[in-house]
Protein backbone atom coordinates (compact mmCIF):
# COMPACT_ATOMS: atom_id res chain seq x y z
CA UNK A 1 -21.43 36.89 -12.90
CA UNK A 2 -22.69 39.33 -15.46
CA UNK A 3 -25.91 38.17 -17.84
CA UNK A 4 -25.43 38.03 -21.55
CA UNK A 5 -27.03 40.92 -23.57
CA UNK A 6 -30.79 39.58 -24.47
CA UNK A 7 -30.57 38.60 -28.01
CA UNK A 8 -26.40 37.74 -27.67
CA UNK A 9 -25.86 34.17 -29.32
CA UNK A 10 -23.28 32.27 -27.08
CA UNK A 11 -19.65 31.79 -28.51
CA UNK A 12 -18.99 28.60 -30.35
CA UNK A 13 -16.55 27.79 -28.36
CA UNK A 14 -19.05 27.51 -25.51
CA UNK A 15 -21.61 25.97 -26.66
CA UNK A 16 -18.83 23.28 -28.11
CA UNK A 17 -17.79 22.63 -24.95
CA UNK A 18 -20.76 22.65 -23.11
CA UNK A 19 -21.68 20.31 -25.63
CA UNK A 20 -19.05 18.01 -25.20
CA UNK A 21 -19.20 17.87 -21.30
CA UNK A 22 -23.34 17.20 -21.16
CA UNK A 23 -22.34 14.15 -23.68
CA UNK A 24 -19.82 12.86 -21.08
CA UNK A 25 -22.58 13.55 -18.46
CA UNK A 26 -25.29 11.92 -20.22
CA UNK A 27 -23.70 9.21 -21.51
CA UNK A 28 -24.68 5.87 -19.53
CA UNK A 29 -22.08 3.35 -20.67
CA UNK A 30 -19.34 5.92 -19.78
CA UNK A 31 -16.68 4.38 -17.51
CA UNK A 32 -17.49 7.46 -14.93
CA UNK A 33 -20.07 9.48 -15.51
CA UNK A 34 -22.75 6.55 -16.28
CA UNK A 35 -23.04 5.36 -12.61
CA UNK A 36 -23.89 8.36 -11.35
CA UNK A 37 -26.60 8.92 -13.48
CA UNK A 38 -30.21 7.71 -12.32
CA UNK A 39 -30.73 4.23 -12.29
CA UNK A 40 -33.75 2.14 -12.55
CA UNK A 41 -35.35 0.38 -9.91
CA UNK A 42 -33.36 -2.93 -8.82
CA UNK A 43 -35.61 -6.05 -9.85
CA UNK A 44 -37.65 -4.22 -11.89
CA UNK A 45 -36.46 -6.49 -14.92
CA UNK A 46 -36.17 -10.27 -15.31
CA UNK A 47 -33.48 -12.27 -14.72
CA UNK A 48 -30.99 -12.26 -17.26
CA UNK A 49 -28.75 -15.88 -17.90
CA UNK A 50 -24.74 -15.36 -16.46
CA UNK A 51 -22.06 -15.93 -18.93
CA UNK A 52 -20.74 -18.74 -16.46
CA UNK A 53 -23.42 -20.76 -17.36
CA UNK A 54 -24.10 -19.63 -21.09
CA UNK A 55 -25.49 -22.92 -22.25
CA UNK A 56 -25.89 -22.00 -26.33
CA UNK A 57 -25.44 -24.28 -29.05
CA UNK A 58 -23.89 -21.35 -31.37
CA UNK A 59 -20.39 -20.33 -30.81
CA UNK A 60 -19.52 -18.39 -27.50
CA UNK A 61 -19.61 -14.93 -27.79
CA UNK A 62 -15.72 -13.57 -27.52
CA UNK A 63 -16.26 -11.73 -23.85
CA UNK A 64 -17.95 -14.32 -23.02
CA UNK A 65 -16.24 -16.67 -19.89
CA UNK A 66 -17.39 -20.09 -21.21
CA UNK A 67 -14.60 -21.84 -22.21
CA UNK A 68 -14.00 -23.10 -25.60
CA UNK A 69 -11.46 -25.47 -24.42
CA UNK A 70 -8.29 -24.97 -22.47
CA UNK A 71 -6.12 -25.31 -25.82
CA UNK A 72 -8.92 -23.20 -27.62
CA UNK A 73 -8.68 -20.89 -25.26
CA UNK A 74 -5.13 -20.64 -25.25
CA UNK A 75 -4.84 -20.10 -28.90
CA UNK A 76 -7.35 -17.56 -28.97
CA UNK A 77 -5.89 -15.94 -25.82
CA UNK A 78 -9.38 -16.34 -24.20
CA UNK A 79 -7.48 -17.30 -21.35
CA UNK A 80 -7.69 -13.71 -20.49
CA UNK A 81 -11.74 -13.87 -19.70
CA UNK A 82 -12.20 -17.50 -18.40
CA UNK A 83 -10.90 -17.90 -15.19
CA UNK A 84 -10.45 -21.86 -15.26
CA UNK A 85 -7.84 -21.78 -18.18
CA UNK A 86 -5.76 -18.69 -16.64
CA UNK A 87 -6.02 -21.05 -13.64
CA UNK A 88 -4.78 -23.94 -15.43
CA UNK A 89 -1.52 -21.71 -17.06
CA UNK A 90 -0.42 -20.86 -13.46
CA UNK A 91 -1.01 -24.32 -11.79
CA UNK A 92 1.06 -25.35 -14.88
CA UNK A 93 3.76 -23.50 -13.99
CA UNK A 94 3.77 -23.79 -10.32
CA UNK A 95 3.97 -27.55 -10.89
CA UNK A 96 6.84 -27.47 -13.32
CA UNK A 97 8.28 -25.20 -10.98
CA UNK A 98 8.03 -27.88 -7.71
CA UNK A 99 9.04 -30.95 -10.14
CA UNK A 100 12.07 -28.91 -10.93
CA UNK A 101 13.08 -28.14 -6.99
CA UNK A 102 12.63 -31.73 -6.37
CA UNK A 103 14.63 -33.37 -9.22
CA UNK A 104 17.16 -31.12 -9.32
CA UNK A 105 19.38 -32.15 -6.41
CA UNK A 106 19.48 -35.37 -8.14
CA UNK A 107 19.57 -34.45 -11.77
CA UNK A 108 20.11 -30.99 -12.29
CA UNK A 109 22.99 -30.04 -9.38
CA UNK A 110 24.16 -26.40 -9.53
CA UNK A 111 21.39 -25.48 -12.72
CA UNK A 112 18.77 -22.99 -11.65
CA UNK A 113 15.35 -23.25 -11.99
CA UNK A 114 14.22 -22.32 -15.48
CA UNK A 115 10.75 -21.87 -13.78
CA UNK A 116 12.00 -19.60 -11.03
CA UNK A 117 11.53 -16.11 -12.83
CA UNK A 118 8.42 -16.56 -13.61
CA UNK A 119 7.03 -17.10 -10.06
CA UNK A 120 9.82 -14.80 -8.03
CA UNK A 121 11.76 -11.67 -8.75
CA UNK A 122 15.12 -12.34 -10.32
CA UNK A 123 18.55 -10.78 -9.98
CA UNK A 124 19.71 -10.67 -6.72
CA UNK A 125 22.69 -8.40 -5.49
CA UNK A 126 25.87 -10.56 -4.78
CA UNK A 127 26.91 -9.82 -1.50
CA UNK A 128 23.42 -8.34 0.00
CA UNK A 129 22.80 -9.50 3.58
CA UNK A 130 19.73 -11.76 3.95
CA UNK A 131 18.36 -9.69 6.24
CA UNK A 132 17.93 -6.55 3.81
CA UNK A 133 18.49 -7.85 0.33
CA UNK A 134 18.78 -5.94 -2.82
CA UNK A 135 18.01 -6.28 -6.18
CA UNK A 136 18.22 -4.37 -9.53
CA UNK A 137 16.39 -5.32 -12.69
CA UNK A 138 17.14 -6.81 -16.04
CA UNK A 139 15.28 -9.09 -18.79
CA UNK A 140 13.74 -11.95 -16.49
CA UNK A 141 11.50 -9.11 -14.99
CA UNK A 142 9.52 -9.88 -18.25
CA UNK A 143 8.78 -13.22 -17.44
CA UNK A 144 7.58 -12.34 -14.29
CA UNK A 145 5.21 -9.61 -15.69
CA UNK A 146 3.70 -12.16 -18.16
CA UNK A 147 3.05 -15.06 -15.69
CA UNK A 148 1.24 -12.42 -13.25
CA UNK A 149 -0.70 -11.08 -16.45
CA UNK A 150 -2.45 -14.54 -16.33
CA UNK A 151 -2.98 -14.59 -12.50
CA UNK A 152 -4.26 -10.42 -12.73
CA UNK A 153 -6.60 -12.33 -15.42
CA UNK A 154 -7.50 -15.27 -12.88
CA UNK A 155 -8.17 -12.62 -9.90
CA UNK A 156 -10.10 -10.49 -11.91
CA UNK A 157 -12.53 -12.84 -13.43
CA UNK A 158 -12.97 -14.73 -9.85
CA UNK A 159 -13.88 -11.53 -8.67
CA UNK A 160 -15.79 -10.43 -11.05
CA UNK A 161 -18.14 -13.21 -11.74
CA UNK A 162 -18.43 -15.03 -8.25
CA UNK A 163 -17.71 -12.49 -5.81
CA UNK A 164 -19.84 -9.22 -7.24
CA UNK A 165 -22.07 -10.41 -9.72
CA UNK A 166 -24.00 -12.82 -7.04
CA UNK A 167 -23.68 -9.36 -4.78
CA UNK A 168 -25.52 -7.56 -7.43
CA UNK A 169 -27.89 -10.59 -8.20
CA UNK A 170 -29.05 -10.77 -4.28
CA UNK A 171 -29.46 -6.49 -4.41
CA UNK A 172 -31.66 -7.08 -7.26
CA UNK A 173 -29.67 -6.17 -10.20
CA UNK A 174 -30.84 -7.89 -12.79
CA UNK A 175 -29.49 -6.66 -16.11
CA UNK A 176 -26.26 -8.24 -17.61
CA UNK A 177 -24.48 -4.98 -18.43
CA UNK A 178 -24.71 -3.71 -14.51
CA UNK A 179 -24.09 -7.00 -13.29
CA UNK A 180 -20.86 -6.36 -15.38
CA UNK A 181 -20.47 -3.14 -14.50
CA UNK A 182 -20.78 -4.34 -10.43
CA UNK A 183 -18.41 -6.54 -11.28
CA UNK A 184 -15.76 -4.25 -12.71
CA UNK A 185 -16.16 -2.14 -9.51
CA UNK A 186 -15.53 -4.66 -6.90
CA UNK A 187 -13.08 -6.25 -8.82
CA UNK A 188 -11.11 -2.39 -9.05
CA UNK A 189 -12.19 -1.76 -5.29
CA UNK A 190 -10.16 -4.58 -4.18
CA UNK A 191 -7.26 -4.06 -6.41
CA UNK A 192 -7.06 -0.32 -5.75
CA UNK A 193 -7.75 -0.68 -1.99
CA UNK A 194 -4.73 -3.86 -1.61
CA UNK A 195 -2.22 -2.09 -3.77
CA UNK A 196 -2.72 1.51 -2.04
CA UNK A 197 -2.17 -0.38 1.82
CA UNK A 198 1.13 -1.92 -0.08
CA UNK A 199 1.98 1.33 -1.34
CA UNK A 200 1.75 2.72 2.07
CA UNK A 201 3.93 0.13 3.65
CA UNK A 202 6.65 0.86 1.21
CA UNK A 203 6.73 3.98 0.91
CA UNK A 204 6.96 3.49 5.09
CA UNK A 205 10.43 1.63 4.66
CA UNK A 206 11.50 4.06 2.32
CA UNK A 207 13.35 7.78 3.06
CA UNK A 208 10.53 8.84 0.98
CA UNK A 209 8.04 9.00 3.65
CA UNK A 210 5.63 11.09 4.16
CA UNK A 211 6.36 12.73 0.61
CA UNK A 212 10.05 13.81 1.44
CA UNK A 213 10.29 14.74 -1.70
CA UNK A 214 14.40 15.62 -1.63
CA UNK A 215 15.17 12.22 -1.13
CA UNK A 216 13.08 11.53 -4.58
CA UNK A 217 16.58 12.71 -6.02
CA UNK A 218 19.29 12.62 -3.26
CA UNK A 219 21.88 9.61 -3.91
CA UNK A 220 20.47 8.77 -7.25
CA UNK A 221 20.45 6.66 -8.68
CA UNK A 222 17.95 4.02 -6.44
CA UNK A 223 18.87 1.24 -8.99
CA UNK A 224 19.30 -1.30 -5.84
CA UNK A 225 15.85 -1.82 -5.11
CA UNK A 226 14.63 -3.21 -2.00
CA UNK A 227 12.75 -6.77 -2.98
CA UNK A 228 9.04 -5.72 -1.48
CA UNK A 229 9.50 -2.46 -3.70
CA UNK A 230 10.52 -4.03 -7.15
CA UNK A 231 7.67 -7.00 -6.43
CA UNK A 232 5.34 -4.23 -6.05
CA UNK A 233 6.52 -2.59 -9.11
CA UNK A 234 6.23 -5.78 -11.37
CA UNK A 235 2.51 -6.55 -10.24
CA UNK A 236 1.62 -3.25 -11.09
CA UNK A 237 2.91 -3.31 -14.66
CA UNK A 238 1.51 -6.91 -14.89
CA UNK A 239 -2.10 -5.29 -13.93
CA UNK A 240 -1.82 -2.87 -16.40
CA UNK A 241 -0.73 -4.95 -19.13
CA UNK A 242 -3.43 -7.44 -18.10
CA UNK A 243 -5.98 -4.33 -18.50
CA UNK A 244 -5.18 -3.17 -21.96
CA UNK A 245 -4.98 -7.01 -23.24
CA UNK A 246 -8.22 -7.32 -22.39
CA UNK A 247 -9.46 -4.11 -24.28
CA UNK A 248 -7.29 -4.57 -27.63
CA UNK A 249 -8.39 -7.70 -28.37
CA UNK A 250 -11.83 -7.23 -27.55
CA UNK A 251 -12.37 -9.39 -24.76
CA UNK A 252 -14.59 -7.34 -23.36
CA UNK A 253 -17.77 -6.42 -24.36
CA UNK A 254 -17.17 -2.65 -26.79
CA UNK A 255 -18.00 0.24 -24.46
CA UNK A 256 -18.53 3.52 -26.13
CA UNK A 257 -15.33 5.20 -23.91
CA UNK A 258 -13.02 2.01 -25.43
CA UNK A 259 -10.44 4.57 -26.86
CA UNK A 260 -10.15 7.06 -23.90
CA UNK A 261 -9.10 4.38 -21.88
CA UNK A 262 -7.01 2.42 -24.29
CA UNK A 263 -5.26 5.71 -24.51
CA UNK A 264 -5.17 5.90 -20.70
CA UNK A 265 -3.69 2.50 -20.02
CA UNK A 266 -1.16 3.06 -22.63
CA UNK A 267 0.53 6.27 -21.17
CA UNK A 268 0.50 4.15 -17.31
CA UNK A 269 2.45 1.52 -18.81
CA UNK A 270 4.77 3.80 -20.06
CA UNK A 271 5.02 5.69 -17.17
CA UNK A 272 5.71 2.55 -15.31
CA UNK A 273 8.60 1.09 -17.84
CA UNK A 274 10.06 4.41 -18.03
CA UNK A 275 10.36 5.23 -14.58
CA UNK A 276 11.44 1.59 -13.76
CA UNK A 277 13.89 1.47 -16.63
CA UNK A 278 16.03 4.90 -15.63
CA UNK A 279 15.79 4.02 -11.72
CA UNK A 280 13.22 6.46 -10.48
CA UNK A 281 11.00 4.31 -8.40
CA UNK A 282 11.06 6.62 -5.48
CA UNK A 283 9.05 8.93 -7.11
CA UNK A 284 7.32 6.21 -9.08
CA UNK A 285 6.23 4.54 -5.54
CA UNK A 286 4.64 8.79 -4.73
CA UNK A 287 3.20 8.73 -8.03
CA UNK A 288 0.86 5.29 -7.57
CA UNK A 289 0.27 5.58 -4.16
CA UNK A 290 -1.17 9.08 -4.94
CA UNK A 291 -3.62 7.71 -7.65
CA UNK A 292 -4.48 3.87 -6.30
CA UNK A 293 -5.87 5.82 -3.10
CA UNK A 294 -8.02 8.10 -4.28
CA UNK A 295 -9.24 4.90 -7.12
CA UNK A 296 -10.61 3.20 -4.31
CA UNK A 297 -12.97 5.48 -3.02
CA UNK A 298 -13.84 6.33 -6.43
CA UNK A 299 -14.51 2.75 -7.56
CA UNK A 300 -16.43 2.30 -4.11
CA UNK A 301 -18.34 5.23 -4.90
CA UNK A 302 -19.16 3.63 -8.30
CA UNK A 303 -19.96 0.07 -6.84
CA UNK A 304 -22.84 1.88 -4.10
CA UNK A 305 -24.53 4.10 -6.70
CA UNK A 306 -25.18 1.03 -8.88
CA UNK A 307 -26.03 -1.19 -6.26
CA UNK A 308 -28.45 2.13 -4.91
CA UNK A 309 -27.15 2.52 -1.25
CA UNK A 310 -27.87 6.38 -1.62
CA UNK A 311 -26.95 7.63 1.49
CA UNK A 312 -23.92 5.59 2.10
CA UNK A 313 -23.14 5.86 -1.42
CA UNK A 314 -23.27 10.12 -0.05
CA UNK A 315 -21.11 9.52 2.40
CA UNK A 316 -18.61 7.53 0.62
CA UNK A 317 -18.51 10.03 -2.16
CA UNK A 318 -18.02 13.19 0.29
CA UNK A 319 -14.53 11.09 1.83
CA UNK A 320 -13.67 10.32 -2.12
CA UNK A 321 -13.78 14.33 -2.91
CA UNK A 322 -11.71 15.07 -0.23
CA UNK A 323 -9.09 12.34 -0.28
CA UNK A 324 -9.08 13.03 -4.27
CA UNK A 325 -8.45 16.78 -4.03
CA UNK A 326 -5.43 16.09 -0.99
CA UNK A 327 -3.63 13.00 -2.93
CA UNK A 328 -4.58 13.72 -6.43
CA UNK A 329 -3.66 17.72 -6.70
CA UNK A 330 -1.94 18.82 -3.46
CA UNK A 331 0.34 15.58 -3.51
CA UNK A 332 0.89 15.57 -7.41
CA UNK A 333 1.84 19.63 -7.10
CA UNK A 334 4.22 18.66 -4.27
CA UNK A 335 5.70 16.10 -6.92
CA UNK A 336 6.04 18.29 -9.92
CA UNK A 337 7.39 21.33 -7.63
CA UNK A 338 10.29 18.99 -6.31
CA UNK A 339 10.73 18.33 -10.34
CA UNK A 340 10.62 21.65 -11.21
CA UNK A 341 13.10 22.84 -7.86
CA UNK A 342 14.76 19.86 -6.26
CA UNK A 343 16.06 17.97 -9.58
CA UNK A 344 20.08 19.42 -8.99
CA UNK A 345 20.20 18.01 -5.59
CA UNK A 346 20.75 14.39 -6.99
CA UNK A 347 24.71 13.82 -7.12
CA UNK A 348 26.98 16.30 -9.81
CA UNK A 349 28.21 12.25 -11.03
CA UNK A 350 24.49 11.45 -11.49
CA UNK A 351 23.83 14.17 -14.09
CA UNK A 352 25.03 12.30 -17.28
CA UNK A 353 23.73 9.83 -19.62
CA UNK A 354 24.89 6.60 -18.83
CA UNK A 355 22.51 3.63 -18.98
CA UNK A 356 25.12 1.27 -17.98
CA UNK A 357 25.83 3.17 -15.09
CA UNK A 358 22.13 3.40 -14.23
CA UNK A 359 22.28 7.33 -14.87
CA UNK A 360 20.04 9.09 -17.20
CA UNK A 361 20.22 12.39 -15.55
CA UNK A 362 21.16 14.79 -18.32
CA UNK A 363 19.56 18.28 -17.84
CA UNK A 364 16.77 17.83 -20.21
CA UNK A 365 15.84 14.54 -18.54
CA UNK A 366 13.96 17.17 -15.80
CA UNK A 367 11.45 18.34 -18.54
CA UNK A 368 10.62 14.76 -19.76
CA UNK A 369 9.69 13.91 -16.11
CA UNK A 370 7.76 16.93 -15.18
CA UNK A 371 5.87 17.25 -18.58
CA UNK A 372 4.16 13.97 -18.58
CA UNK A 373 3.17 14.06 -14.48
CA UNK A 374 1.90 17.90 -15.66
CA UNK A 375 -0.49 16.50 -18.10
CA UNK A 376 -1.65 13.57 -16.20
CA UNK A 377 -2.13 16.35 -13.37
CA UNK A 378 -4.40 18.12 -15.93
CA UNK A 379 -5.89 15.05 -16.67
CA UNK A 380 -6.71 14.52 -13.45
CA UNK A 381 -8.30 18.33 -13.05
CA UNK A 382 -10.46 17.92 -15.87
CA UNK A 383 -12.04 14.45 -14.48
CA UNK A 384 -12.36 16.21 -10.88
CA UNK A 385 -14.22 19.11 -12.85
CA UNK A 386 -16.62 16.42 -14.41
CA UNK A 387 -16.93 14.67 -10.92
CA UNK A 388 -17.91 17.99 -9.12
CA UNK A 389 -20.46 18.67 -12.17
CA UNK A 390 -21.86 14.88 -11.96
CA UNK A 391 -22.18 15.24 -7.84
CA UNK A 392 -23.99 18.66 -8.04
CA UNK A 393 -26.43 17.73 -11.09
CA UNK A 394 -27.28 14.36 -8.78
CA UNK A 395 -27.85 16.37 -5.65
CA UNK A 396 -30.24 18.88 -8.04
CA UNK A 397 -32.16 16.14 -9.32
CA UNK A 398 -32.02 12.48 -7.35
CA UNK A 399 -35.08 11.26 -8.48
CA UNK A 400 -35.18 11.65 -12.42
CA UNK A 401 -35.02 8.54 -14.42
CA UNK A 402 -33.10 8.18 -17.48
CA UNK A 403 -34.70 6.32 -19.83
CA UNK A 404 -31.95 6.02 -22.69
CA UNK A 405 -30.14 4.12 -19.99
CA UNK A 406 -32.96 1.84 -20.22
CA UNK A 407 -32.39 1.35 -24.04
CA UNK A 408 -28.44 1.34 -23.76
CA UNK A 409 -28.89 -1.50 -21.41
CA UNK A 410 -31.65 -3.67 -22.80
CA UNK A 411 -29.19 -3.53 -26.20
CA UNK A 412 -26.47 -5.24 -23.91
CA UNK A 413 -28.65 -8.03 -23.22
């Protein structure tokens, strides 16, 4: 690459950008880039006291997971953050639910279970065999995303507190906002890593699989899903609802990136109702499966570097770059070509708008699908820029310390 004349100023433009990426890069509360910068020596500071067992006389801090009260907590929908009120909401349920199947052979003959939606899928296909049931979707589906809201909020918070942050604890981690931050990891580890295998095994029983992407379109529409598929569809809209709950009503402690991924988590949800709503699940199935995959290693990645396994954190990161580069561009170009060149092979009958017909095909339907998938696929080459800048400026320089991390974290605490 040619030198700039001696005495040339650099373009604005450049030194705006370069600008804006080193803040990214610097930046130690950022969602990505702050793990991976230097961190300071596990147990080199004190103890710091666990939200579980916050014992202040002043009122509990918002993010905090001391409970208030269950009905306190309800009505302030800090259900969300302690785990032993979103427990209480779902045993609630489940035992209104059981009361229900008991009583009503004696009381309520022939009446369904008002309960039922909430813990199960709803809306059957008349006439399906048991042995491969269908179902399509309406209304109820809401029910079911709001009761698994409170057990994503139940999961998370068990995780997250007595699962990781005792794992972060026993490697020496001893400030709050890392113990947090282990937390978060673990907690999207597991997630990530459970929902990809699922992913897997239904794309598996689908005509889908390996990315046949023709069959994304032939015999729309795929409105009669198979049960395992629309569960798995419903628990991921209930995680991401659960997600951006937590961040809107600031039930988490502020993080400096709050908007990026409020934005973020707003555009998946839509991308989930929309795709669910005009019967393109096939592709939405291709879609998760090629970003919960790649979220694993990256959260793993995450987890190691705080909790300072270096060279498995190395090794981790070097499977991450390649299973992100094959699933997260090769796989999302296969998707948007079979947008951009296999759209006309769904049926002639297919291409109309009729919602009550579960057809939404009209021709300009094609742009609306490949234009959002194109931006989250530049999305997703900006953030693998950032990650191949973060990895080579931590290869160039392992051992420098960072002390406005220090400060950023001793403000958490």
């Amino acid at each position: 690459m040619a030198r700039p004349a001696e005495g040339t100023k650099p373009r604005p433009e450049a030194i705006q950008t370069s600008g804006f990426l080193n803040r990214i890069e610097n930046d130690p509360a950022h969602h990505l880039a702050g793990p991976f910068r230097p961190q300071t020596p596990l147990g080199e500071y004190p103890a710091v006291a666990s939200p579980v067992t916050h014992t202040g006389t002043g009122p509990v801090v918002r993010w905090s997971s001391q409970s208030s009260g269950f009905w306190a907590d309800i009505k302030s929908l800090r259900w969300v953050v302690v785990p032993s009120s979103s427990l209480k909401i779902l045993l609630i349920v489940f035992v209104l639910w059981a009361n229900w199947e008991l009583l009503a052979p004696h009381l309520a003959i022939d009446i369904p279970n008002p309960f039922g939606p909430l813990l199960f899928i709803s809306y059957r296909i008349p006439g399906t065999p048991d042995e491969d049931p269908r179902y399509h979707k309406g209304y109820l589906d809401l029910l079911f995303i709001a009761y698994y809201i409170v057990f994503w909020s139940f999961v998370r918070q068990t995780i997250t507190l007595y699962i990781f942050r005792p794992i972060a604890k026993w490697f020496g981690i001893r400030r709050e906002s890392k113990m947090d931050r282990c937390g978060e990891q673990g907690y999207a580890v597991v997630y990530f890593a459970i929902m990809a295998t699922w992913g897997i095994r239904i794309m598996s029983q689908l005509p889908t699989w390996w990315y046949r992407t023709e069959h994304f379109w032939i015999d729309y529409p795929h409105w009669d899903m198979k049960p395992e598929l629309k569960r798995y569809y419903l628990m991921q809209a209930a995680y991401w609802c659960q997600q951006l709950l937590v961040m809107v009503l600031g039930l988490e402690k502020p993080r400096k990136d709050f908007y990026e991924l409020v934005v973020h988590h707003i555009v998946t949800i839509w991308l989930v109702g929309w795709s669910y709503l005009i019967n393109l699940t096939y592709i939405g199935n291709a879609v998760y499966l090629s970003m919960d995959l790649p979220d694993t290693f990256l959260a793993l990645s995450l987890l190691l570097s705080y909790l300072q396994l270096n060279r498995t954190k190395v090794a981790v990161f070097a499977v991450f770059l390649c299973i992100w580069t094959y699933f997260r561009h090769w796989l999302n170009w296969v998707i948007l070509y079979s947008v951009w060149t296999e759209f006309d092979l769904m049926p002639e009958t297919s291409k109309r708008w009729s919602p009550q017909d579960g057809v939404w095909m009209v021709w300009w339907m094609k742009y609306q699908i490949f234009v959002p998938l194109f931006l989250l696929q530049l999305l997703n080459i900006f953030w693998y820029f950032l990650i191949l800048r973060l990895a080579w400026r931590a290869a160039r320089d392992i051992t420098t310390t960072d002390s406005r991390e220090d400060e950023t974290d001793t403000a958490d605490n």
